[in-house]
C-alpha atoms as a PDB file:
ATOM      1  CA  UNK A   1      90.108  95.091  86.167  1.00  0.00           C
ATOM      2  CA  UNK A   2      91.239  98.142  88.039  1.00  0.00           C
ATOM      3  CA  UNK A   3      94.352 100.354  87.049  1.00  0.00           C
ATOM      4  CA  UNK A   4      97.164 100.251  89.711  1.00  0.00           C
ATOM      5  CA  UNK A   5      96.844 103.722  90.957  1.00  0.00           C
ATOM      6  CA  UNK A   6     100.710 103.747  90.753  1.00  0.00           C
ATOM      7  CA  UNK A   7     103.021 102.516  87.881  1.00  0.00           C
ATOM      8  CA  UNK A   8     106.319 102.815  86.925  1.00  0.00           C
ATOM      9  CA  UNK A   9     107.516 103.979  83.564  1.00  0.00           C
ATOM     10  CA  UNK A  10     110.809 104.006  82.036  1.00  0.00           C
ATOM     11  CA  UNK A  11     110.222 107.317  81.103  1.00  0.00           C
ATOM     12  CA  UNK A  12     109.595 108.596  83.925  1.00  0.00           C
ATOM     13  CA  UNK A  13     112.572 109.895  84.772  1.00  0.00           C
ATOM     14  CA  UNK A  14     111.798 111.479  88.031  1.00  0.00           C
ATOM     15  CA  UNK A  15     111.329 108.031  89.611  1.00  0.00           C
ATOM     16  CA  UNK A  16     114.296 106.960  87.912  1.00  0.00           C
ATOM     17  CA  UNK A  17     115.946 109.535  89.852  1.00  0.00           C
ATOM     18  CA  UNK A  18     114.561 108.876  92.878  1.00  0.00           C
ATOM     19  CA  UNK A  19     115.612 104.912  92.711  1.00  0.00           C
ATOM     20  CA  UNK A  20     119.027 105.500  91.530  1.00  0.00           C
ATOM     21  CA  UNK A  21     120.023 108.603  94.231  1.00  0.00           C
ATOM     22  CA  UNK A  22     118.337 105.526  96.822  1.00  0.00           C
ATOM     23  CA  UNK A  23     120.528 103.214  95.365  1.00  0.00           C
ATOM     24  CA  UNK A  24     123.657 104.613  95.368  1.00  0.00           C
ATOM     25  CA  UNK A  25     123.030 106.073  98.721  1.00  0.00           C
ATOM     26  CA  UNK A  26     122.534 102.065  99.927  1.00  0.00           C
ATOM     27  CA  UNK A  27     125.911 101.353  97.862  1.00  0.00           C
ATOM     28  CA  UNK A  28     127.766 104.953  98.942  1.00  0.00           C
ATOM     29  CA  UNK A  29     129.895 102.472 101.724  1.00  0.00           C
ATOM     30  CA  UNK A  30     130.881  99.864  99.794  1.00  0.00           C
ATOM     31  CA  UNK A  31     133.863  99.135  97.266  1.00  0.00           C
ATOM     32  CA  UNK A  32     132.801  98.225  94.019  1.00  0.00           C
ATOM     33  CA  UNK A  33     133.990  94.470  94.708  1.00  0.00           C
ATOM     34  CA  UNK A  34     131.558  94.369  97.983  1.00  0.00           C
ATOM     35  CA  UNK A  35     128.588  94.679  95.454  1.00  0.00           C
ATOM     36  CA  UNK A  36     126.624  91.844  93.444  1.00  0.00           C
ATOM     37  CA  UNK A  37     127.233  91.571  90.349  1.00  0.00           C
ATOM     38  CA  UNK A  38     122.803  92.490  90.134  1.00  0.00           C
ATOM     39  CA  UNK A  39     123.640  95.573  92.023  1.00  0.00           C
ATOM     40  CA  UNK A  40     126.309  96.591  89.834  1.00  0.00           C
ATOM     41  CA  UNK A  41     124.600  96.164  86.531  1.00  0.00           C
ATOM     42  CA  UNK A  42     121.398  97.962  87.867  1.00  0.00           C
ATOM     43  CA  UNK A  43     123.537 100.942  88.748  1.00  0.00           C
ATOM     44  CA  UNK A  44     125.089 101.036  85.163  1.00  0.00           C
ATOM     45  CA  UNK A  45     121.991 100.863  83.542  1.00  0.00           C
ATOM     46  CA  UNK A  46     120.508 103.783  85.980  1.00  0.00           C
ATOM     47  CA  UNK A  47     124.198 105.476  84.529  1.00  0.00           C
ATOM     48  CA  UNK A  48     123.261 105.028  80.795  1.00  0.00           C
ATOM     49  CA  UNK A  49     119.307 105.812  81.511  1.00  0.00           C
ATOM     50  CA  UNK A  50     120.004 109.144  83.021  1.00  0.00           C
ATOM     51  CA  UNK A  51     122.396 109.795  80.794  1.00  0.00           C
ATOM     52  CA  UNK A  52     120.133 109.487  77.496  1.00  0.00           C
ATOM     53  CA  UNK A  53     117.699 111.287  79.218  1.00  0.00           C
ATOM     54  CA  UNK A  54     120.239 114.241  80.080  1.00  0.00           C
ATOM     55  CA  UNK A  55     120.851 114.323  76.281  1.00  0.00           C
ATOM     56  CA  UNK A  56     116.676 114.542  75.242  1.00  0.00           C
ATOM     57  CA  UNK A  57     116.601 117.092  78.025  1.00  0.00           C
ATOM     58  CA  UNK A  58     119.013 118.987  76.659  1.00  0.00           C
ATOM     59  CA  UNK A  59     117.992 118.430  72.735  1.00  0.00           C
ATOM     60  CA  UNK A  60     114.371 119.567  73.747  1.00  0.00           C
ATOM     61  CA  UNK A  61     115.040 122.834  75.434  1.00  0.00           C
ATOM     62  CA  UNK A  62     118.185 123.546  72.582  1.00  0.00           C
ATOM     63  CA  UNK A  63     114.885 123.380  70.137  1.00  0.00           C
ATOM     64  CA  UNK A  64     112.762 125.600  72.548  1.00  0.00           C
END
């Protein structure tokens, strides 16, 4: 069985990027009460994942 050429990893935070600057782009019109309650969790999460990965960011070049 054949790798998909393309995955996406949790780690990978440049596609993270990418999907949440999309996202909130899509959602930039819209009051918070206008979104799903799907939409709205997704872009918290994106919130907390960038966030965590701001902080290892930061902790790995502190060490460097």
């Amino acid at each position: 069985m054949q790798k998909p050429k393309f995955t996406a990893r949790v780690n990978n935070i440049y596609s993270l990027s990418r999907i949440g600057s999309s996202l909130r782009w899509a959602t930039q019109g819209l009051a918070p009460e206008e979104l799903s309650s799907d939409v709205k969790h997704m872009l918290e999460q994106l919130d907390e994942v960038e966030a965590i990965a701001h902080q290892v960011s930061r902790a790995d070049n502190d060490r460097a």
